[in-house]
Each structure stands twice: as C-alpha cells, then as structure tokens.
PDB file of N, CA and C in Angstrom:
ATOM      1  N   UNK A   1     -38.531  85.621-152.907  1.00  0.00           N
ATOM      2  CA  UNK A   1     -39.890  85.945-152.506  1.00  0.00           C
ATOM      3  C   UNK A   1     -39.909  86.225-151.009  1.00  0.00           C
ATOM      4  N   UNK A   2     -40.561  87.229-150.445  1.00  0.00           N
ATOM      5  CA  UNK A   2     -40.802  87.405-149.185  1.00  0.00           C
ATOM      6  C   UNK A   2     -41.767  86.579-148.285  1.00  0.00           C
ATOM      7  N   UNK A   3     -41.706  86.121-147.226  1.00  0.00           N
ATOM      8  CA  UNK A   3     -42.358  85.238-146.942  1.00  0.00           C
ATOM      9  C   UNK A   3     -43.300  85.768-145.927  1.00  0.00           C
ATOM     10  N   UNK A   4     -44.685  85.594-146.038  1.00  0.00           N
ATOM     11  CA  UNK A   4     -45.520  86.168-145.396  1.00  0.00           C
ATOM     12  C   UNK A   4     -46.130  85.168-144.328  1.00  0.00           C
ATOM     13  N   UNK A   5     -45.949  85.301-143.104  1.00  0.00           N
ATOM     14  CA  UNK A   5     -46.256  84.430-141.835  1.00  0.00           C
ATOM     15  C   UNK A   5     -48.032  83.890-142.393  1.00  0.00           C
ATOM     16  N   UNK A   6     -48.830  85.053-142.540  1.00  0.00           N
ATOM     17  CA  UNK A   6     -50.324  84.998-142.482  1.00  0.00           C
ATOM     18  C   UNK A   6     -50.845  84.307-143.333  1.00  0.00           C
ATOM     19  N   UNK A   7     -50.277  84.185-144.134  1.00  0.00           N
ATOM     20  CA  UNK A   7     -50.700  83.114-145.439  1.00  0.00           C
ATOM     21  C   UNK A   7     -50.218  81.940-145.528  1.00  0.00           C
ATOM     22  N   UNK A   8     -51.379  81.065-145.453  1.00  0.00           N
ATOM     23  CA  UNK A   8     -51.172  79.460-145.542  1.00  0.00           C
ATOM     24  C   UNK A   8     -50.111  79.201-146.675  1.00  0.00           C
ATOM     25  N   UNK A   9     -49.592  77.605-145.748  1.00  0.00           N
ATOM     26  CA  UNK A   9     -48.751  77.003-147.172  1.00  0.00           C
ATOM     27  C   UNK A   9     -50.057  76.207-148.092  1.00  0.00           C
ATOM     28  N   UNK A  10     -49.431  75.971-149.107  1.00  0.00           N
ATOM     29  CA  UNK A  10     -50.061  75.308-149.945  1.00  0.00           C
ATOM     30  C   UNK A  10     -49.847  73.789-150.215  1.00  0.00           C
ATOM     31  N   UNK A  11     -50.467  73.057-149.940  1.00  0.00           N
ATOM     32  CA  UNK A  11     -49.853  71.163-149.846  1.00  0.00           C
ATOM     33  C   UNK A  11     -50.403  70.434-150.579  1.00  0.00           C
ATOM     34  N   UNK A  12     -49.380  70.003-150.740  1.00  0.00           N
ATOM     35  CA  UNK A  12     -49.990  68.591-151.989  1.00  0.00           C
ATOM     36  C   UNK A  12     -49.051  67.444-151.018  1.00  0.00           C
ATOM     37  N   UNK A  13     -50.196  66.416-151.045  1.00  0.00           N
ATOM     38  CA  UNK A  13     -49.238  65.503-150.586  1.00  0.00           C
ATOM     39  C   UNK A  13     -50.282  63.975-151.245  1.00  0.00           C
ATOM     40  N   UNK A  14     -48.938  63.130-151.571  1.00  0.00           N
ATOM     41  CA  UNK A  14     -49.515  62.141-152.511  1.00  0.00           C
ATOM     42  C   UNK A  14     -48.708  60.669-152.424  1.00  0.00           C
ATOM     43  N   UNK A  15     -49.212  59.758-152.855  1.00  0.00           N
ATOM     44  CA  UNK A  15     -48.421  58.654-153.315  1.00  0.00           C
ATOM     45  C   UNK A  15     -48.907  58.084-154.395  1.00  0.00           C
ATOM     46  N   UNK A  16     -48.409  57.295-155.301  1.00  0.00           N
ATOM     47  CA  UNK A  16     -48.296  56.997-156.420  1.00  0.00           C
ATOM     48  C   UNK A  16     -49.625  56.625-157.181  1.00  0.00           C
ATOM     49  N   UNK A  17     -50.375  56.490-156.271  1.00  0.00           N
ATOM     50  CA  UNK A  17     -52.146  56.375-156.789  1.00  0.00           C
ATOM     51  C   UNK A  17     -52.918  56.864-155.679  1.00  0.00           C
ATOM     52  N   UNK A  18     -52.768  58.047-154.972  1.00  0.00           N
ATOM     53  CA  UNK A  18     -53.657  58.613-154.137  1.00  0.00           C
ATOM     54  C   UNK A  18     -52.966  59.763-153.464  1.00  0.00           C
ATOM     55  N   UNK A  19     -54.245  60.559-153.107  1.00  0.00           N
ATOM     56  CA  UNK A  19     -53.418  61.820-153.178  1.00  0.00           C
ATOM     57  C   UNK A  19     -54.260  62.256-151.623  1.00  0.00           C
ATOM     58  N   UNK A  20     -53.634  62.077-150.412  1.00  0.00           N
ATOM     59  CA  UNK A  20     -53.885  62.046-149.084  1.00  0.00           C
ATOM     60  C   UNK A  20     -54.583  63.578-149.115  1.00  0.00           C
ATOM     61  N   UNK A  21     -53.827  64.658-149.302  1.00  0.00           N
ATOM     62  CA  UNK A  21     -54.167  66.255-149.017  1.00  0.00           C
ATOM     63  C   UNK A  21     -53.968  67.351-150.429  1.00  0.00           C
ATOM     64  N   UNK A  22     -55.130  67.957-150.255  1.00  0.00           N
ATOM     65  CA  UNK A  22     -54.335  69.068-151.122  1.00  0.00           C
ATOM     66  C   UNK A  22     -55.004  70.286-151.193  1.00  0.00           C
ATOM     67  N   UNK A  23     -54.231  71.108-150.693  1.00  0.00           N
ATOM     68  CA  UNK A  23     -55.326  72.195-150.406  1.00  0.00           C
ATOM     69  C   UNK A  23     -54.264  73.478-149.625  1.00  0.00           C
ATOM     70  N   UNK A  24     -55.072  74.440-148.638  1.00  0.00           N
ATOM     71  CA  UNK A  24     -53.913  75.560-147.740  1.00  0.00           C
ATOM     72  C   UNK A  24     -54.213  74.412-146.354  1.00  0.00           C
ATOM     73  N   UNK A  25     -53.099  75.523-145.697  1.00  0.00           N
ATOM     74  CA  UNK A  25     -52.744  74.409-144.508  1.00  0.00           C
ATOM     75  C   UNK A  25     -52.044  75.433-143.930  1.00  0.00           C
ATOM     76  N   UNK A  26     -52.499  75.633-142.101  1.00  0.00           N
ATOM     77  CA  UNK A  26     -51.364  76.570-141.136  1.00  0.00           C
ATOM     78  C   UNK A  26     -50.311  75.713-140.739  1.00  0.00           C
ATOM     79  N   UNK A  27     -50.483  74.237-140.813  1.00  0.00           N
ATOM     80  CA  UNK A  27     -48.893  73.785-140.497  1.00  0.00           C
ATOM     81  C   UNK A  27     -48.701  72.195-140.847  1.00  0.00           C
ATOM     82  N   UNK A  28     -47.759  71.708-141.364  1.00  0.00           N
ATOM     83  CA  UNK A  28     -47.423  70.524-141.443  1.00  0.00           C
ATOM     84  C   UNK A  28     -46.160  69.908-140.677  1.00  0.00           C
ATOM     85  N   UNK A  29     -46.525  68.492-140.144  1.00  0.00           N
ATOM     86  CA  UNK A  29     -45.618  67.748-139.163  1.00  0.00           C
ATOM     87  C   UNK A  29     -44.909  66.390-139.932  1.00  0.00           C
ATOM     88  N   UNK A  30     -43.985  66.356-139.638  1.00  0.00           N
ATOM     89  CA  UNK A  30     -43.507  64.891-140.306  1.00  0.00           C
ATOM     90  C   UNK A  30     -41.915  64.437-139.328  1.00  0.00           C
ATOM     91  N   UNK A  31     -41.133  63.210-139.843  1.00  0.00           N
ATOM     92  CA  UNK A  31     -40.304  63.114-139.432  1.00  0.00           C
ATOM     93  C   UNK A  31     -39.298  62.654-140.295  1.00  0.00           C
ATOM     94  N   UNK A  32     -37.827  63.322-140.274  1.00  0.00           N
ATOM     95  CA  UNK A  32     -36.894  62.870-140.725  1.00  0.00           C
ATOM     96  C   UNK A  32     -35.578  61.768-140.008  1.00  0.00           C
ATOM     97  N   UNK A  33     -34.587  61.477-140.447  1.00  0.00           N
ATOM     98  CA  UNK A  33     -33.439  60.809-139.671  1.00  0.00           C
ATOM     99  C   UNK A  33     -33.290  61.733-138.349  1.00  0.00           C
ATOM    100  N   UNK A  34     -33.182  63.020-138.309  1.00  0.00           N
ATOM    101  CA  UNK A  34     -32.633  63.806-137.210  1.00  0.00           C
ATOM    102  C   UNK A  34     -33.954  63.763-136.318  1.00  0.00           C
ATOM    103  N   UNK A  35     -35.048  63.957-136.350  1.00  0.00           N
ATOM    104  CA  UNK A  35     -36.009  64.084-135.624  1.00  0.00           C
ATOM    105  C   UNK A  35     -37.858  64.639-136.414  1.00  0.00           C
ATOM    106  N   UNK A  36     -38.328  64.451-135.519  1.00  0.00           N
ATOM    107  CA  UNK A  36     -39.825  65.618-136.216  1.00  0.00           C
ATOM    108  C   UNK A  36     -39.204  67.005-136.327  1.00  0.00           C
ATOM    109  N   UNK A  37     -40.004  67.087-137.206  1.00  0.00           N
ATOM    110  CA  UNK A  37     -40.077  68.725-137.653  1.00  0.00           C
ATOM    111  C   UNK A  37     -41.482  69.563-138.147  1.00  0.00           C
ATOM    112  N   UNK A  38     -41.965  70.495-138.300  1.00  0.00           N
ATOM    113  CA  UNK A  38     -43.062  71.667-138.502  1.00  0.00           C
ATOM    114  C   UNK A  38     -42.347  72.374-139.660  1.00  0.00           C
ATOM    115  N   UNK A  39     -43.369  72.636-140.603  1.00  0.00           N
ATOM    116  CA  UNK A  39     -43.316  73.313-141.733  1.00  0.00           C
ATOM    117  C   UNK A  39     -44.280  74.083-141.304  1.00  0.00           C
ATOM    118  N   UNK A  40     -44.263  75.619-140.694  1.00  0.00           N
ATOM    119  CA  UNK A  40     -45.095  76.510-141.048  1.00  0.00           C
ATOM    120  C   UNK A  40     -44.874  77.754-141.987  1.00  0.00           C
ATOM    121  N   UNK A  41     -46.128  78.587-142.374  1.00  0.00           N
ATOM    122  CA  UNK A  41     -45.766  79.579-143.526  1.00  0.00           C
ATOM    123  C   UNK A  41     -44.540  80.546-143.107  1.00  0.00           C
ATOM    124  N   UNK A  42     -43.891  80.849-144.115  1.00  0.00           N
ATOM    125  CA  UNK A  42     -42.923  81.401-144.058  1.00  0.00           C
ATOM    126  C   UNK A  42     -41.145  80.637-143.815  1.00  0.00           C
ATOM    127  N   UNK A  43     -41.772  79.460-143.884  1.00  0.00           N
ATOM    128  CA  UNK A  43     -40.340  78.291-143.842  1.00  0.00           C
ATOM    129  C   UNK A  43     -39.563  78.775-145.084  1.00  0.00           C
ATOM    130  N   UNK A  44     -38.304  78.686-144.549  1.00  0.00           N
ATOM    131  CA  UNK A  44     -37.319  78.711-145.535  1.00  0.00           C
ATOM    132  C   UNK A  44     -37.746  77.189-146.579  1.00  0.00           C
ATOM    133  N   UNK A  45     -37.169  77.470-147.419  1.00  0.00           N
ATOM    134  CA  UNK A  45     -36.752  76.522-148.794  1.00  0.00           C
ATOM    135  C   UNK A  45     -36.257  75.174-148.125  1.00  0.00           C
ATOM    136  N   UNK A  46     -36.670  74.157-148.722  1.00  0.00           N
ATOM    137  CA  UNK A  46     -36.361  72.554-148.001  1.00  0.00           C
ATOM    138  C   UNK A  46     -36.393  71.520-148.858  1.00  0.00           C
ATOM    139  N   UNK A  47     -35.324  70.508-148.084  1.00  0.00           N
ATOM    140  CA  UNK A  47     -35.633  69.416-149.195  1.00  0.00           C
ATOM    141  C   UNK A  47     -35.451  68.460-147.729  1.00  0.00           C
ATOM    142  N   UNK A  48     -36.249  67.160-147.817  1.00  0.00           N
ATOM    143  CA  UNK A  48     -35.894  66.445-146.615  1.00  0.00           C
ATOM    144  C   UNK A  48     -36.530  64.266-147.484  1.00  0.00           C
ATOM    145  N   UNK A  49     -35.969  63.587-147.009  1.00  0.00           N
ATOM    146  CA  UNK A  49     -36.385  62.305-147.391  1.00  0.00           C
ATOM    147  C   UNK A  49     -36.677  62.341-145.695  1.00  0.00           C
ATOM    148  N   UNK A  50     -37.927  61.724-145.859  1.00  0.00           N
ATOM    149  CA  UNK A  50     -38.881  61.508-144.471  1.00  0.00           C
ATOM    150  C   UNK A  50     -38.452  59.914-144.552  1.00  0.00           C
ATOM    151  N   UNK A  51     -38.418  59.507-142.916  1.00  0.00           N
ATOM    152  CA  UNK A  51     -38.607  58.578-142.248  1.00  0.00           C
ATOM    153  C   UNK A  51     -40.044  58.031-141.839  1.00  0.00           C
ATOM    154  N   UNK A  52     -40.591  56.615-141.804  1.00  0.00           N
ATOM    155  CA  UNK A  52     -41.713  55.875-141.744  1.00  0.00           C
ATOM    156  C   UNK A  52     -42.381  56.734-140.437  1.00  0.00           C
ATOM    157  N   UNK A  53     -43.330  57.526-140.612  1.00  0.00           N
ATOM    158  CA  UNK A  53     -43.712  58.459-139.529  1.00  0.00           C
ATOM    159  C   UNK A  53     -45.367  58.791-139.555  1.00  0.00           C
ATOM    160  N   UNK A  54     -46.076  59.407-138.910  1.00  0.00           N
ATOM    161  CA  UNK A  54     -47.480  59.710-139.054  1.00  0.00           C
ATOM    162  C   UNK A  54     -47.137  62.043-139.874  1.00  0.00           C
ATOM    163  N   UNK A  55     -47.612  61.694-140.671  1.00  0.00           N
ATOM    164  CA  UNK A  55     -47.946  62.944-141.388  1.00  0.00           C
ATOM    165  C   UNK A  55     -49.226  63.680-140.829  1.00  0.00           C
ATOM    166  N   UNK A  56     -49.019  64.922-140.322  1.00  0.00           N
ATOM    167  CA  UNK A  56     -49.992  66.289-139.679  1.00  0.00           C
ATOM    168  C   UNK A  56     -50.394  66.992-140.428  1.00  0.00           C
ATOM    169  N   UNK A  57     -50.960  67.234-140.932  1.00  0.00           N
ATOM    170  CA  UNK A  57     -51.669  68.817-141.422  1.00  0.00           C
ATOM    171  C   UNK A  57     -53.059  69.293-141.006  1.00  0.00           C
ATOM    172  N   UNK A  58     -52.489  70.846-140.524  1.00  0.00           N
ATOM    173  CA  UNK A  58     -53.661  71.637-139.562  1.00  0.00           C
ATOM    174  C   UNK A  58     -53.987  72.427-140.678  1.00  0.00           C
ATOM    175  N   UNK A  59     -55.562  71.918-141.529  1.00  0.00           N
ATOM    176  CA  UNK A  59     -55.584  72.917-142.385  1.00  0.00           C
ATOM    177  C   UNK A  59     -56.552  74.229-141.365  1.00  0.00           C
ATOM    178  N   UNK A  60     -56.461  74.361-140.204  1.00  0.00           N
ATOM    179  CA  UNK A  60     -57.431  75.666-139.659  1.00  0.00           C
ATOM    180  C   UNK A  60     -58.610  75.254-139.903  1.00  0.00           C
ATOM    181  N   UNK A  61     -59.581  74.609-140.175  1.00  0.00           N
ATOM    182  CA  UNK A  61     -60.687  74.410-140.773  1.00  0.00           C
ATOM    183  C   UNK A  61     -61.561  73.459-140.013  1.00  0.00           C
ATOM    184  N   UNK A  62     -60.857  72.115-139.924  1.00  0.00           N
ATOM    185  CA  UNK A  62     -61.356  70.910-139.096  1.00  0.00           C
ATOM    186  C   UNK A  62     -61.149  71.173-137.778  1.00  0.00           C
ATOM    187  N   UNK A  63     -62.293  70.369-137.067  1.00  0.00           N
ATOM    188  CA  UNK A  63     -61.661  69.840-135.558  1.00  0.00           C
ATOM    189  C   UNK A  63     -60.436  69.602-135.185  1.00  0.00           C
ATOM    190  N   UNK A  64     -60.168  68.181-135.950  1.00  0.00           N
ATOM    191  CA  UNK A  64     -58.711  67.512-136.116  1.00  0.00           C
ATOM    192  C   UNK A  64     -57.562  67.721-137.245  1.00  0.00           C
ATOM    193  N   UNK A  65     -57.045  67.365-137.192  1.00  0.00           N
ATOM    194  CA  UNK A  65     -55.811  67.476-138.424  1.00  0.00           C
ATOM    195  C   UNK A  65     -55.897  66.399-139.102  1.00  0.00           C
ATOM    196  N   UNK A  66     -55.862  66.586-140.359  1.00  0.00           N
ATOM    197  CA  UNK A  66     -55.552  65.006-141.635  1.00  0.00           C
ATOM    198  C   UNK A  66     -53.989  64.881-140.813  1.00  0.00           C
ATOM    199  N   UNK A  67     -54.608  63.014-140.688  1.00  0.00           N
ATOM    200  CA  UNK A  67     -53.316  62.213-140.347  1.00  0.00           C
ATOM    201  C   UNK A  67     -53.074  61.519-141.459  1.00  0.00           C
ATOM    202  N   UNK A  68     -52.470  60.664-141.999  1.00  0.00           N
ATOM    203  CA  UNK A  68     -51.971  59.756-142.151  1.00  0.00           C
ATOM    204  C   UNK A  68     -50.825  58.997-142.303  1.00  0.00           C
ATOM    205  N   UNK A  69     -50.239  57.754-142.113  1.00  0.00           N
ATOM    206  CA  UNK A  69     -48.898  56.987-142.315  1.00  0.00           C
ATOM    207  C   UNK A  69     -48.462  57.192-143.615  1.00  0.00           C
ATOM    208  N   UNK A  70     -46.904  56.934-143.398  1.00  0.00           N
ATOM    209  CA  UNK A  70     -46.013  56.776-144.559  1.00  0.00           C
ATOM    210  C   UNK A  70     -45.231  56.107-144.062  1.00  0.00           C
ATOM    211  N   UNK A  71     -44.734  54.964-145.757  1.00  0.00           N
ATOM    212  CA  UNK A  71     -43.577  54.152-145.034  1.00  0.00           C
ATOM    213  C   UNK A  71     -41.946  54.867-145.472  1.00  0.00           C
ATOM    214  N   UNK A  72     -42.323  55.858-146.386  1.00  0.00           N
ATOM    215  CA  UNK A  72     -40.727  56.718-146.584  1.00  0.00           C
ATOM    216  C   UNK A  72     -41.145  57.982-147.854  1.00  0.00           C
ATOM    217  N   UNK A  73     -40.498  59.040-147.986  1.00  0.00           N
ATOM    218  CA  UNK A  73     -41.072  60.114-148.486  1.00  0.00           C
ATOM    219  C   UNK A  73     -40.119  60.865-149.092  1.00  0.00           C
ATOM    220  N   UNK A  74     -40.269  61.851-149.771  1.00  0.00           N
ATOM    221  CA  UNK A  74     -39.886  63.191-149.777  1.00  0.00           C
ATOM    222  C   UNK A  74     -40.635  64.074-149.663  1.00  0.00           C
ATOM    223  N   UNK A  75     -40.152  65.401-149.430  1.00  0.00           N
ATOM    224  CA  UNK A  75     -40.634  66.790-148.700  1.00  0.00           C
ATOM    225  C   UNK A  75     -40.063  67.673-149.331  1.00  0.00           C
ATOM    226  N   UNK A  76     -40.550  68.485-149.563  1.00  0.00           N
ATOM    227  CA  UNK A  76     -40.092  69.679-150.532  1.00  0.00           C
ATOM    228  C   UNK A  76     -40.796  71.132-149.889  1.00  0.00           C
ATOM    229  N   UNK A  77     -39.645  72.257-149.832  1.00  0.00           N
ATOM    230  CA  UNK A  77     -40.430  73.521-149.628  1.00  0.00           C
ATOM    231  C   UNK A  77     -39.901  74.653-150.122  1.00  0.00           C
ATOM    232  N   UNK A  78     -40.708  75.880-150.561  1.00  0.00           N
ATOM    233  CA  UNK A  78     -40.546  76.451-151.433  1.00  0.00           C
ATOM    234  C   UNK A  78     -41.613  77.616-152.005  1.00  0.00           C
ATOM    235  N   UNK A  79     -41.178  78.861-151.342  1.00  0.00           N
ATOM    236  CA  UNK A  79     -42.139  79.777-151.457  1.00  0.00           C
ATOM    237  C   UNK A  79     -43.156  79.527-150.696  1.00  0.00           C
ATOM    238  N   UNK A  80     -43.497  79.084-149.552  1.00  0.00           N
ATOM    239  CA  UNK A  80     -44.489  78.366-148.803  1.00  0.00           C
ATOM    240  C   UNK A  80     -45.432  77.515-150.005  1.00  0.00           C
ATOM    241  N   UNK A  81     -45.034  76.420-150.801  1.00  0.00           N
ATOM    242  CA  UNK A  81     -45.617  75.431-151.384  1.00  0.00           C
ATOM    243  C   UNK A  81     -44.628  74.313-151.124  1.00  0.00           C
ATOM    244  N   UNK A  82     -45.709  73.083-150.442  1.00  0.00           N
ATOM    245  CA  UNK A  82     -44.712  72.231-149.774  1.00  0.00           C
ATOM    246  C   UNK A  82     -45.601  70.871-151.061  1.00  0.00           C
ATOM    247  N   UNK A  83     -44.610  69.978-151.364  1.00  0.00           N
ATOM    248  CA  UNK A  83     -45.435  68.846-152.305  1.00  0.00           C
ATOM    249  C   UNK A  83     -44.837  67.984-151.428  1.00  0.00           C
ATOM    250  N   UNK A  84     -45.286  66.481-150.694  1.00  0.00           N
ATOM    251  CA  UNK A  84     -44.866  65.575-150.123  1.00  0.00           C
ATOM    252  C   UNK A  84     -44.860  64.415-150.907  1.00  0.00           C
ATOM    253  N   UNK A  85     -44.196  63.362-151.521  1.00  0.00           N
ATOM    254  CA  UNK A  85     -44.383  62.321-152.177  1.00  0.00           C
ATOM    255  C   UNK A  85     -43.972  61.164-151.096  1.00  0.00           C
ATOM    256  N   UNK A  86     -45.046  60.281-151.144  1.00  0.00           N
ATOM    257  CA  UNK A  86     -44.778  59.001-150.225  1.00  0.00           C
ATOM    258  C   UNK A  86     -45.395  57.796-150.702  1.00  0.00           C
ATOM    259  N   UNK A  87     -44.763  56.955-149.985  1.00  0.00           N
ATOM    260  CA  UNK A  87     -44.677  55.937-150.331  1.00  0.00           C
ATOM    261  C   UNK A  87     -44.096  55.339-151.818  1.00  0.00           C
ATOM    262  N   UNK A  88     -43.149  55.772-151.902  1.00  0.00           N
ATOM    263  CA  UNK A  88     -42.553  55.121-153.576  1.00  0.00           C
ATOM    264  C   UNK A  88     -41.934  54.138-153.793  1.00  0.00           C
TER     265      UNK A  88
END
C-alpha cells in the first residue's frame, strides 16, 4: 500500500477492560527499550513492546493531546492503522 502523509493514522488503543482512544490521529508518542518514538502517517510497518511510559495522541482536533500511562504494551503498525494493547 502506498502511504499517504495527509491522511491520519487510525488508533485503537486499549487495555483489557478499557479502551483509552479510538478514532484518526496526526501522531502518536510512546516509549520503547531504545528510546521514545512518533508514529506519524505514512510510518513504515511496526511491531514494538513499549516500556512503562506516558502515551500521546494528537488527534488535530483538541487543544491538548489524549495522555495516558501504561505499565507495558504492545504497538503495532500497518498501513497507517496502529492498535496499542496495554497493560496486560
């Protein structure tokens, strides 16, 4: 698939009984063993287990960005559709 900068990713992000975000989004922040990282549209394909970190997403829309904690995760990306699972 070609990846188009202009078009939001799509996020789901959840833990096992609640589901923090889900919706488009111009960028998501998190952190792994190596460091933080940015998921914006057009990211290559990803797989990452996140480290206990504060989670970003700029859906363009709000003032602020949905924050919230995690104590460990996975991250997934793919066609600009990113699913985050935390806390498991």
């Amino acid at each position: 698939m070609k990846h188009d900068i202009s078009t939001p990713l799509k996020v789901i992000a959840r833990a096992p009984f609640h589901v923090y975000y889900e919706g488009a989004a111009l960028s998501l922040s998190a952190f792994n063993e190596v460091g933080p990282f940015d998921v914006l549209p057009g990211h290559a394909d990803f797989f990452s287990v996140l480290a206990p970190c504060e989670i970003i997403i700029d859906n363009g829309k709000d003032k602020e960005p949905v924050r919230f904690d995690i104590r460990n995760g996975i991250l997934t990306v793919r066609d600009d559709e990113v699913m985050l699972f935390a806390n498991m």
